[in-house]
N, C-alpha and C. Protein backbone atom coordinates (compact mmCIF):
# COMPACT_ATOMS: atom_id res chain seq x y z
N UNK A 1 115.99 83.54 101.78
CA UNK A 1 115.24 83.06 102.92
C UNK A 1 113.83 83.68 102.94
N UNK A 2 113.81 84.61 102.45
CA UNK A 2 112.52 85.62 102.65
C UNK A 2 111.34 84.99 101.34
N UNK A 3 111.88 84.71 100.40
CA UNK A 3 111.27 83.89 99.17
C UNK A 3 110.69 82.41 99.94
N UNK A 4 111.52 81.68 100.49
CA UNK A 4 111.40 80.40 101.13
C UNK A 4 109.80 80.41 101.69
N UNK A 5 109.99 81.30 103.23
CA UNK A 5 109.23 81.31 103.89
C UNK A 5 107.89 82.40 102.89
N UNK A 6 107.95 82.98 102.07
CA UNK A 6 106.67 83.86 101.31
C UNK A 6 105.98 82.52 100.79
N UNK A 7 106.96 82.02 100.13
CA UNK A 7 106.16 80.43 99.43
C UNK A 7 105.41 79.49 100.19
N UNK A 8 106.60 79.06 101.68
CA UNK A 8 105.56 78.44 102.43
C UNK A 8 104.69 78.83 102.83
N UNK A 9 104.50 80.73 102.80
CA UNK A 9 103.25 80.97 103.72
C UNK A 9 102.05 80.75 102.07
N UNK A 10 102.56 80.57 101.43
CA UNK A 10 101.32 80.93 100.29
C UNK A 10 100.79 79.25 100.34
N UNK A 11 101.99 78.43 100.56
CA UNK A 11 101.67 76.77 99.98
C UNK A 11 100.63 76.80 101.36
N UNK A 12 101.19 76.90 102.79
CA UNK A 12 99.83 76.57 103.36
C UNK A 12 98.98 77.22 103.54
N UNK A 13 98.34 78.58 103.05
CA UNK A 13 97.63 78.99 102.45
C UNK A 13 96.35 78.62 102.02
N UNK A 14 97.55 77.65 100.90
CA UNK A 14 96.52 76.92 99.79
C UNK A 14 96.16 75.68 100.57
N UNK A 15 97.18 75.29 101.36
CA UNK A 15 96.35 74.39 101.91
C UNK A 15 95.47 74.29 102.95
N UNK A 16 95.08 75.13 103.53
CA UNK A 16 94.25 75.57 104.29
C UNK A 16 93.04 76.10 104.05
N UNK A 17 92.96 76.89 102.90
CA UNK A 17 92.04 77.57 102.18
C UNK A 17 91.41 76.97 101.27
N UNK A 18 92.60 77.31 100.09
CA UNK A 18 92.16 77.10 98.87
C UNK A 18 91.05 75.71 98.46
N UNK A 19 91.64 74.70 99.13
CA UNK A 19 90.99 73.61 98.60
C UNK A 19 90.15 72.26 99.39
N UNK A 20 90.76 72.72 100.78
CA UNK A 20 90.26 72.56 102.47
C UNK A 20 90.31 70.74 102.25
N UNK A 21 89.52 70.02 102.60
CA UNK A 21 89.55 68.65 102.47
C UNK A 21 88.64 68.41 101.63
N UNK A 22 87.90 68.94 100.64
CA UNK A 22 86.87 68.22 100.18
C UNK A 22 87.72 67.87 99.02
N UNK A 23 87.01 66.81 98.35
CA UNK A 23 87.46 66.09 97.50
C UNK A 23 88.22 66.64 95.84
N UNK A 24 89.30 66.87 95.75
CA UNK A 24 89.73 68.13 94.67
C UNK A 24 90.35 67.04 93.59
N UNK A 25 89.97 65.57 93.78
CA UNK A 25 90.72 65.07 92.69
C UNK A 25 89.96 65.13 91.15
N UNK A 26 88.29 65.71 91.84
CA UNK A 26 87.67 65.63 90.60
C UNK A 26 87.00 66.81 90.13
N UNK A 27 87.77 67.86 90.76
CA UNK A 27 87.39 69.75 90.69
C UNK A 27 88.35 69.85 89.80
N UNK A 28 88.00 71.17 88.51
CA UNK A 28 88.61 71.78 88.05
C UNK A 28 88.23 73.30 88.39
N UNK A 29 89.52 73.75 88.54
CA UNK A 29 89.96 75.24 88.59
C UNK A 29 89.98 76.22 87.53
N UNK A 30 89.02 76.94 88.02
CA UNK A 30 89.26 77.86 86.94
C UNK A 30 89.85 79.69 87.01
N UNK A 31 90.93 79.54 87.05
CA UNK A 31 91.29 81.13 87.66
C UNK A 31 90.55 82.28 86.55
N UNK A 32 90.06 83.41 86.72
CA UNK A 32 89.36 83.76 85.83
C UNK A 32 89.98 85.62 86.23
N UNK A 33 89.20 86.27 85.61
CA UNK A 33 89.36 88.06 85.84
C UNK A 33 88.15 88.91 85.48
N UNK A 34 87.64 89.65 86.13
CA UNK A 34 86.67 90.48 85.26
C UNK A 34 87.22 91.11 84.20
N UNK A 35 86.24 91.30 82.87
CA UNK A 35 86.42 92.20 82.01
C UNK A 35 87.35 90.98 80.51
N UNK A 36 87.59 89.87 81.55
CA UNK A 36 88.51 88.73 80.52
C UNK A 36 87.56 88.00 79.21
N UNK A 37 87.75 88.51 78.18
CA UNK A 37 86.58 87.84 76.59
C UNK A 37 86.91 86.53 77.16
N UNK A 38 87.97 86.42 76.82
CA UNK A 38 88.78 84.86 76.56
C UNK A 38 88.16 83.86 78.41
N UNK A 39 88.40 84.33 79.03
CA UNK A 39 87.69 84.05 80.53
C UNK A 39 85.97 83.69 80.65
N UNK A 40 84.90 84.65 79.72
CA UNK A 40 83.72 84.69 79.53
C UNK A 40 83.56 83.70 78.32
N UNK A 41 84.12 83.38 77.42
CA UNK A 41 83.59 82.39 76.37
C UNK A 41 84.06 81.08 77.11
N UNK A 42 85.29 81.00 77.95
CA UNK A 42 85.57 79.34 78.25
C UNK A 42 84.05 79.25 79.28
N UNK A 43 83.66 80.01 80.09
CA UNK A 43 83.04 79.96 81.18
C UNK A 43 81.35 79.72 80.29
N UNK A 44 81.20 80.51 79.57
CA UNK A 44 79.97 79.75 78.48
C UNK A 44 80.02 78.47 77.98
N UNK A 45 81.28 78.31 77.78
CA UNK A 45 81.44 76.94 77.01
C UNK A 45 81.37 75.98 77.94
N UNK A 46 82.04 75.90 79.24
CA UNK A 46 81.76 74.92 80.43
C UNK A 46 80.50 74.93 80.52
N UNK A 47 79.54 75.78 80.74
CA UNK A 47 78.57 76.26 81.38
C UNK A 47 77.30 74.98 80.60
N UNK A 48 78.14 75.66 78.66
CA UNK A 48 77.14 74.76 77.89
C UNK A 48 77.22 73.04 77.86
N UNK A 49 78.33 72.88 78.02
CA UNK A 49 78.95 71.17 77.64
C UNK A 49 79.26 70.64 79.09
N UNK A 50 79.17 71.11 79.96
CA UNK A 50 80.29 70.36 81.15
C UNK A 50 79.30 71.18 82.61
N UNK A 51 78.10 71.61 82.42
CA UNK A 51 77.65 72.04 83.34
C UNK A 51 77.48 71.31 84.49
N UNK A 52 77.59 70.17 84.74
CA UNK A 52 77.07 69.31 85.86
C UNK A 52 78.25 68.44 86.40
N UNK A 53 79.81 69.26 85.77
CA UNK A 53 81.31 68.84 86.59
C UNK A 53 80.86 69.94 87.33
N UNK A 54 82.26 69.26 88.84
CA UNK A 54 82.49 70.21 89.95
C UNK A 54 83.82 71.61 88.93
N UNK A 55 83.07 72.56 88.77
CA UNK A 55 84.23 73.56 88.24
C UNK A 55 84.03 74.64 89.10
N UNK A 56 85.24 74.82 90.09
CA UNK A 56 85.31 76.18 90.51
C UNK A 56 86.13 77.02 89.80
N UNK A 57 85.39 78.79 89.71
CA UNK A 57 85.94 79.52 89.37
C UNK A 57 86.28 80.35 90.61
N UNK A 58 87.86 80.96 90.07
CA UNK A 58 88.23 81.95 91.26
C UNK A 58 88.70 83.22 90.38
N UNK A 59 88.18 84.01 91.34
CA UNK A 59 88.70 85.33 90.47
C UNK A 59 90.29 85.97 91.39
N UNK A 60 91.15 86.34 90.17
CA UNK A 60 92.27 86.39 90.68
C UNK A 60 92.04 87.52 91.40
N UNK A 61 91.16 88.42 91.09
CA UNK A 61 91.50 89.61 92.05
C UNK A 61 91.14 89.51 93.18
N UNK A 62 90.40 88.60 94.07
CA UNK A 62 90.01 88.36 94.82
C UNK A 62 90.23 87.31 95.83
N UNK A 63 90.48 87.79 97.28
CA UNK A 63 91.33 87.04 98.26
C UNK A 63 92.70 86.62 98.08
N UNK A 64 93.17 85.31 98.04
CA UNK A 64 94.45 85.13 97.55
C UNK A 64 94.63 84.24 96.36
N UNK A 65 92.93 84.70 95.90
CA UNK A 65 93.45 83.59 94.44
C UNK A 65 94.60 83.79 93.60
N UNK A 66 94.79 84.60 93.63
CA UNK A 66 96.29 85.49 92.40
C UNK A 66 97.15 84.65 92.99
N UNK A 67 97.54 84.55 94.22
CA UNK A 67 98.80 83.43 95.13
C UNK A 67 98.14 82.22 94.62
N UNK A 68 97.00 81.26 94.74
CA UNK A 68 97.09 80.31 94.42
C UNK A 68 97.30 79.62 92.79
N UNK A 69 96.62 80.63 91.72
CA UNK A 69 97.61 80.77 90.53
C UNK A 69 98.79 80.51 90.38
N UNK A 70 99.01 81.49 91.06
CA UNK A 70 101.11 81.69 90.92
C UNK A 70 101.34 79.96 91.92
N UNK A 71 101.04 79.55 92.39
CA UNK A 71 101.64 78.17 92.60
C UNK A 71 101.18 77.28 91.87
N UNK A 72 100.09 77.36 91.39
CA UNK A 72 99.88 76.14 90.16
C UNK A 72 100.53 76.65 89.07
N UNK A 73 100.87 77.63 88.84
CA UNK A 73 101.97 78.32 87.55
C UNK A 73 103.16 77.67 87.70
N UNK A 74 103.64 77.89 89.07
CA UNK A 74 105.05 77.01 89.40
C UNK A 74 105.61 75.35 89.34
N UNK A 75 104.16 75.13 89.84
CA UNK A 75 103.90 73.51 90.00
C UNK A 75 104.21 73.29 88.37
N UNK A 76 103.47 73.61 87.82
CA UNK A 76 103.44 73.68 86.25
C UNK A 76 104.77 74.20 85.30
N UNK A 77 105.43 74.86 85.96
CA UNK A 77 106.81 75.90 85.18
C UNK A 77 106.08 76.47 84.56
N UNK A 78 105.01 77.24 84.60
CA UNK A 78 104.47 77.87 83.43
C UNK A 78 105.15 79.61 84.23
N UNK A 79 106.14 80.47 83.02
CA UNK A 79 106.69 81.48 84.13
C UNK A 79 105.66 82.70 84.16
N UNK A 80 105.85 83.77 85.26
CA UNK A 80 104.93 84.39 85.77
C UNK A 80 104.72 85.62 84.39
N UNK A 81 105.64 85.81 83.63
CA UNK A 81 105.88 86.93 82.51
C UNK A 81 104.62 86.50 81.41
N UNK A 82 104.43 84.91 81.23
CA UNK A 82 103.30 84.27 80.08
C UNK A 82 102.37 83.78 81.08
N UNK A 83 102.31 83.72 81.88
CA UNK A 83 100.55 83.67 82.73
C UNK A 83 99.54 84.46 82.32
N UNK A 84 98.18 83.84 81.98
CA UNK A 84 97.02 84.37 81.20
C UNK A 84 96.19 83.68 82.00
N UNK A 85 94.96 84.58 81.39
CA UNK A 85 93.64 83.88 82.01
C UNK A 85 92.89 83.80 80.88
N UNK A 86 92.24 82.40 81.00
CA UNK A 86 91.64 81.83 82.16
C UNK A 86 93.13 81.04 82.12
N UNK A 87 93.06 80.56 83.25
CA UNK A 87 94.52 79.53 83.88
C UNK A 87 93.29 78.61 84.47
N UNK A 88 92.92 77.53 83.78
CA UNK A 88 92.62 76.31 83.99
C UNK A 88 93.26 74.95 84.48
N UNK A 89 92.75 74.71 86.02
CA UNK A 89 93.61 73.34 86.43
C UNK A 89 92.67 72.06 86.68
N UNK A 90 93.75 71.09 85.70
CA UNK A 90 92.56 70.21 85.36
C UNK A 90 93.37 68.93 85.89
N UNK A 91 93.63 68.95 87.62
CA UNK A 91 94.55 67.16 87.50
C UNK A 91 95.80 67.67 87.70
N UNK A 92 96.34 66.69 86.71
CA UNK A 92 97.96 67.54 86.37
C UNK A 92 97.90 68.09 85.01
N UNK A 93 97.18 68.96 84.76
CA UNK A 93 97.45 69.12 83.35
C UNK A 93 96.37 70.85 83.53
N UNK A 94 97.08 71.58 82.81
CA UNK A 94 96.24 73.04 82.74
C UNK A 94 96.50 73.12 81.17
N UNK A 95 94.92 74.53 81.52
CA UNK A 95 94.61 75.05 79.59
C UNK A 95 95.22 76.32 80.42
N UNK A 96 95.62 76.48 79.28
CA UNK A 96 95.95 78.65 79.14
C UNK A 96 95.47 79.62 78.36
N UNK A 97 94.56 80.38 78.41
CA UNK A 97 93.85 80.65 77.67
C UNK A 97 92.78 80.20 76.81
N UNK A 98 91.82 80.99 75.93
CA UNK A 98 91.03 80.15 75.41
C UNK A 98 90.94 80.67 73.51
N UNK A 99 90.76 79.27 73.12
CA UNK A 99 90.54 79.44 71.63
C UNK A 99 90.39 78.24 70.95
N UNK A 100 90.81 77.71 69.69
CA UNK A 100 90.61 76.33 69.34
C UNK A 100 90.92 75.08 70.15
N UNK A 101 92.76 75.72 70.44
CA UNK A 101 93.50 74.06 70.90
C UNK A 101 93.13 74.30 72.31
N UNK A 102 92.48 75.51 72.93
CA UNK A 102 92.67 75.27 74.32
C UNK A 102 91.09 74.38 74.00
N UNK A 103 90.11 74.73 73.54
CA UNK A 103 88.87 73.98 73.63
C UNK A 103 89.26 71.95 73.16
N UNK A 104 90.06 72.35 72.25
CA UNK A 104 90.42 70.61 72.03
C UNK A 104 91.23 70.00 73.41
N UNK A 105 92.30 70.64 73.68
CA UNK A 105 92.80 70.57 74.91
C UNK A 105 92.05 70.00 76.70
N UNK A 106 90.77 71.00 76.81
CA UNK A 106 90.24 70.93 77.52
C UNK A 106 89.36 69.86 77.92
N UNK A 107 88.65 69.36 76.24
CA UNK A 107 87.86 68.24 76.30
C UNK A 107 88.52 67.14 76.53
N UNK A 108 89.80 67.28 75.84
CA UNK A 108 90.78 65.94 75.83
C UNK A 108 90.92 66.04 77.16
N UNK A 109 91.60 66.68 78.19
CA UNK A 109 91.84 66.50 79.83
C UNK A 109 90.44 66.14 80.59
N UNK A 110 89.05 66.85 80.03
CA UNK A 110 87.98 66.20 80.93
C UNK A 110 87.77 65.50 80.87
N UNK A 111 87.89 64.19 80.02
CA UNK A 111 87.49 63.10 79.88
C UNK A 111 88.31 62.17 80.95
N UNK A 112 89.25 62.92 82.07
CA UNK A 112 89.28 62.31 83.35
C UNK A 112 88.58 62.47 84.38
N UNK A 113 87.54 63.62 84.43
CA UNK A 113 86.52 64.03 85.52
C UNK A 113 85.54 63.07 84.89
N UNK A 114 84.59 63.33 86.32
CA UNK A 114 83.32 62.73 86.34
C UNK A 114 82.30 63.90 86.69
N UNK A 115 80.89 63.82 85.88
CA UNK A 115 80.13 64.83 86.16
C UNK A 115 79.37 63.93 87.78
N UNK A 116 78.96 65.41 88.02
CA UNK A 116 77.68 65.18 89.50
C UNK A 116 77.01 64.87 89.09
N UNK A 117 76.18 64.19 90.15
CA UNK A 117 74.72 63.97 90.06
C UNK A 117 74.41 65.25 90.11
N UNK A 118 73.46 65.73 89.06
CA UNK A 118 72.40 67.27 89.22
C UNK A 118 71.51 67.38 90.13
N UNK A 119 71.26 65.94 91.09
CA UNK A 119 70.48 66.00 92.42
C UNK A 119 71.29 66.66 93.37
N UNK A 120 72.77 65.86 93.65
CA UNK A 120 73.10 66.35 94.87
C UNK A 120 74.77 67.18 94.17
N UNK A 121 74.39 68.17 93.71
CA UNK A 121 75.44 68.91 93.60
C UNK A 121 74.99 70.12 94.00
N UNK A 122 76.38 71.00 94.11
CA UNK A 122 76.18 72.11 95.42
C UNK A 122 76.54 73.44 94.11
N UNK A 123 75.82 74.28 94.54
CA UNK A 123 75.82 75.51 93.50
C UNK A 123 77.49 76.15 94.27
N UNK A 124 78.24 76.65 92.98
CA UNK A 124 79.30 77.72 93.69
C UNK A 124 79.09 78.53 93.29
C-alpha cells in the first residue's frame, strides 16, 4: 500500500510539474547528471544537429527529476539496477546512454519531432 500511494504521489507529481500543459507531444527529455562524458557529448551533439527542437534537459539531481526518470524507466520496463544517463525520452521510445547505436537510434526516433521556428522559440 505504501508503494501504491509513493507512485501516485510521484505520477501526479509529474503531472503537475513535470510537464504542466504545454504541449509535450513534440519535447524530448533529456535526463542528464553533472560530471556525465556520455551526458555532455549527447548534449553537444543535440546542440550541433537538432538545436532548434524543443529538448528539455533535467538534471537528476535536481528537484524531483530523479522521480520523474524512475517513471519513464517504469513506463518503459527499463529496471532501476541498468538506468544510465543520459535517459532520453523521445515519444514512446527512449535512448540510454550515448555512443554509436544510441546516436543512430536517436536520429532514427527524431525524425518524429518537428523543429521550432528560431523566431518564436523559448530558451530553457
Amino acid at each position: 500500500m505504501k508503494r501504491f500511494l509513493a507512485c501516485l504521489l510521484i505520477v501526479s507529481a509529474f503531472i503537475m510539474n513535470g510537464c504542466k500543459s504545454e504541449n509535450t507531444t513534440n519535447r524530448i527529455y533529456v535526463f542528464s547528471q553533472p560530471g556525465c562524458i556520455h551526458c555532455e557529448h549527447a548534449r553537444e551533439y543535440m546542440q550541433r544537429y537538432y538545436k532548434n527542437y524543443d529538448i528539455k534537459e533535467l538534471n537528476i539531481r535536481e528537484g524531483n527529476n530523479m522521480g520523474y526518470m524512475l517513471s519513464y524507466a517504469r513506463k518503459f520496463k527499463v529496471p532501476e539496477q541498468t538506468l544510465g544517463t543520459p535517459f532520453i525520452v523521445m515519444g514512446k521510445q527512449y535512448v540510454m546512454g550515448w555512443g554509436n547505436q544510441q546516436v543512430k537510434d536517436f536520429n532514427r526516433y527524431a525524425k518524429d519531432f518537428r523543429p521550432q521556428n528560431p523566431a518564436t522559440s523559448k530558451k530553457k
